[in-house]
Protein backbone atom coordinates (compact mmCIF):
# COMPACT_ATOMS: atom_id res chain seq x y z
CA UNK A 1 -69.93 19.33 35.76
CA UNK A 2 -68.71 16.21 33.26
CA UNK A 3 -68.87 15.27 30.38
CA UNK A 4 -69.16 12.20 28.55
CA UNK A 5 -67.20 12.17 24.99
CA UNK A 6 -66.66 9.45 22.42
CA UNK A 7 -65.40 10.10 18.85
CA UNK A 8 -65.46 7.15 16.03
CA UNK A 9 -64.87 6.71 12.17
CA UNK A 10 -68.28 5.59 10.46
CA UNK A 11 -68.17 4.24 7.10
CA UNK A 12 -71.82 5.72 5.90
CA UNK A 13 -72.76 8.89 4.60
CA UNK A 14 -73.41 12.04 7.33
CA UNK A 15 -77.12 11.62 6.10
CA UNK A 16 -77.80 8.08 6.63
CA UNK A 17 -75.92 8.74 10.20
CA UNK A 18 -78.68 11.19 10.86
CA UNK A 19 -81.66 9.31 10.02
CA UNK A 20 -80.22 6.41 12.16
CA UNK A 21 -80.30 9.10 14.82
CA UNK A 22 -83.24 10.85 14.49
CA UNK A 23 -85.72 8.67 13.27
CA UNK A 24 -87.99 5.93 15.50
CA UNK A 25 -86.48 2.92 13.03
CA UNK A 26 -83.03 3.97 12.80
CA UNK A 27 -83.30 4.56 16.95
CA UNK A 28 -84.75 1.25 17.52
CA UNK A 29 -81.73 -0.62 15.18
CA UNK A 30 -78.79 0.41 17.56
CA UNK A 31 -79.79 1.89 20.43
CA UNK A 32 -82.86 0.41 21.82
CA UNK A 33 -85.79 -1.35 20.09
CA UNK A 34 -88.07 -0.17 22.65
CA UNK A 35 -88.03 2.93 21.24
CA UNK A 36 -90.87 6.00 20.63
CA UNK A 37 -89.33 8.89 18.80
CA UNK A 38 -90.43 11.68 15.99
CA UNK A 39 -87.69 13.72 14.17
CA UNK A 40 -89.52 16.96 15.30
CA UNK A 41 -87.99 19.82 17.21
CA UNK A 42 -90.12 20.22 20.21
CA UNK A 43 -90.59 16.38 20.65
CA UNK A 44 -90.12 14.41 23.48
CA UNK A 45 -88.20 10.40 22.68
CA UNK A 46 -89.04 8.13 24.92
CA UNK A 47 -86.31 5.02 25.49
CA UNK A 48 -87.34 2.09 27.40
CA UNK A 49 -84.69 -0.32 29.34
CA UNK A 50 -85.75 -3.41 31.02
CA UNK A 51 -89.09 -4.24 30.54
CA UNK A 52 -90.06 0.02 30.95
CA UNK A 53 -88.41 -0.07 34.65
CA UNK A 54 -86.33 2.52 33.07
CA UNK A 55 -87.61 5.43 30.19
CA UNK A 56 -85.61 7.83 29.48
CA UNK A 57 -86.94 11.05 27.89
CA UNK A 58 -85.10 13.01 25.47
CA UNK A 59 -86.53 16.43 24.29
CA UNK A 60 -85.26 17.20 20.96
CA UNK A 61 -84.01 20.33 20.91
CA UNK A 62 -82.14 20.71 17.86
CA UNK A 63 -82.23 18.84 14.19
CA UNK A 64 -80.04 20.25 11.69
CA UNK A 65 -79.39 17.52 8.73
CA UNK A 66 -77.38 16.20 8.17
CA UNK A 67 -75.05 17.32 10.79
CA UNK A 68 -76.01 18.05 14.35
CA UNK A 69 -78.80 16.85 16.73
CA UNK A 70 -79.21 17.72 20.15
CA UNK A 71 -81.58 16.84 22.74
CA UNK A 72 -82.31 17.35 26.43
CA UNK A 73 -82.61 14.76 29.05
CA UNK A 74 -85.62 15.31 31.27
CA UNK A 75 -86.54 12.09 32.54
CA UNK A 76 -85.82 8.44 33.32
CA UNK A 77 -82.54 8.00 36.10
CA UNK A 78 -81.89 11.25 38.45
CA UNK A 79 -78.07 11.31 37.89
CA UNK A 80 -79.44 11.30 33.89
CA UNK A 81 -82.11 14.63 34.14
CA UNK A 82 -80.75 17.62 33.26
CA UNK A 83 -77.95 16.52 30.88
CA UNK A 84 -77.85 17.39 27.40
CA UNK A 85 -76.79 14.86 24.42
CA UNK A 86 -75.42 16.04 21.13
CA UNK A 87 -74.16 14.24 17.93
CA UNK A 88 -72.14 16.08 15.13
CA UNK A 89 -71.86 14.53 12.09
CA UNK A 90 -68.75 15.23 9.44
CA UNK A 91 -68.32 14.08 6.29
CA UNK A 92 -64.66 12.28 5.73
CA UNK A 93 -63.06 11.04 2.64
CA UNK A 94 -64.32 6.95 3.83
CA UNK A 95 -67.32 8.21 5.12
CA UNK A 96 -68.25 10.19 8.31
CA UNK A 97 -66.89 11.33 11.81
CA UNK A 98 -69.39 11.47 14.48
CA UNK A 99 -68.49 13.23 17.62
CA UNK A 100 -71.13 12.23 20.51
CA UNK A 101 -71.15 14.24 23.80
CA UNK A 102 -73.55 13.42 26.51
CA UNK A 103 -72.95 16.80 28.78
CA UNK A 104 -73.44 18.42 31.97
CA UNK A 105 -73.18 15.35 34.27
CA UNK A 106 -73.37 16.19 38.21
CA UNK A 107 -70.81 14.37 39.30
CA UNK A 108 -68.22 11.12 37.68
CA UNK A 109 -69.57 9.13 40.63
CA UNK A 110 -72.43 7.06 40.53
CA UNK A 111 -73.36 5.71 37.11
CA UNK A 112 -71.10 8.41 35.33
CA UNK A 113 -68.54 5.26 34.39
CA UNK A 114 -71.20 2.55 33.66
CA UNK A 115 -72.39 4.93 30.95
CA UNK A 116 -69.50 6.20 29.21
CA UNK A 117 -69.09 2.25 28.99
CA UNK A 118 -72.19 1.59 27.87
CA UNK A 119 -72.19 4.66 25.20
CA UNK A 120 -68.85 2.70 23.61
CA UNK A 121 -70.84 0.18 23.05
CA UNK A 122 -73.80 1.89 21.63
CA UNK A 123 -72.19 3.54 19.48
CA UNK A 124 -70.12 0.57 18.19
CA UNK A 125 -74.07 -0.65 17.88
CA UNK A 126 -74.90 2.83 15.36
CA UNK A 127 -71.21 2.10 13.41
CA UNK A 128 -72.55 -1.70 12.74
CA UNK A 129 -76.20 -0.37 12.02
CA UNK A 130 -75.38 2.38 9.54
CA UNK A 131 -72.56 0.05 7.59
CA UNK A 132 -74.40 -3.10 7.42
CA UNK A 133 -78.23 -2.50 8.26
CA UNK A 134 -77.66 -4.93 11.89
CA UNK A 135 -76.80 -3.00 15.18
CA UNK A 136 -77.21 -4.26 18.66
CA UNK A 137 -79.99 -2.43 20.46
CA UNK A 138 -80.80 -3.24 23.91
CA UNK A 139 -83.62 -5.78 23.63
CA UNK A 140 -86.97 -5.33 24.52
């Protein structure tokens, strides 16, 4: 098993870092605007990537605000199903530190690479959101 981890400096409070997480607005600011999502344990988030050709499908599995969500891939890209995602949210003296760790990956072959890449940058996309109000979400 892998494990994607990325660690970054945010300079917004842990609970607007949450509700950028958790919530269908915040979700569809940064990460992608075609986005369906409750902040409700038991819920399934639904993500779609070009045009719907990909949807991925995130169980939430765990919301504890304003410092730790976790959810559970079960859909949208084979090498994606079955990993887990989890954000944990500190509070620093300029702001927050988020830890994100998308876990339990088969194998660092395939798209393994292409999506630690792409997390950087989707993540730089949640830093820009929560500090100025404008991320960069994949488009429609």
């Amino acid at each position: 098993m892998a494990d994607i981890k990325h660690q970054l400096d945010i300079g917004a409070s842990p609970e607007k870092i949450y509700e950028a997480i958790t919530s269908q607005e915040g979700l569809s600011n940064w990460w992608a605007v075609d986005t369906r999502a409750k902040p409700e344990v038991g819920s399934v988030a639904k993500f779609g990537f070009n045009k719907r050709r990909t949807v991925f499908e995130m169980e939430v599995k765990e919301l504890t605000p304003p410092s730790k969500i976790r959810w559970a891939c079960n859909g949208g890209h084979p090498e994606w199903e079955g990993t887990r995602l989890e954000f944990e949210i500190t509070e620093t003296e300029k702001g927050s530190s988020l830890l994100f760790s998308h876990l339990d990956w088969e194998s660092t072959d395939g798209i393994y690479p292409m999506c630690s890449y792409d997390w950087a940058g989707y993540l730089y996309s949640l830093r820009m959101y929560c500090e100025t109000g404008e991320g960069l979400p994949h488009p429609e």
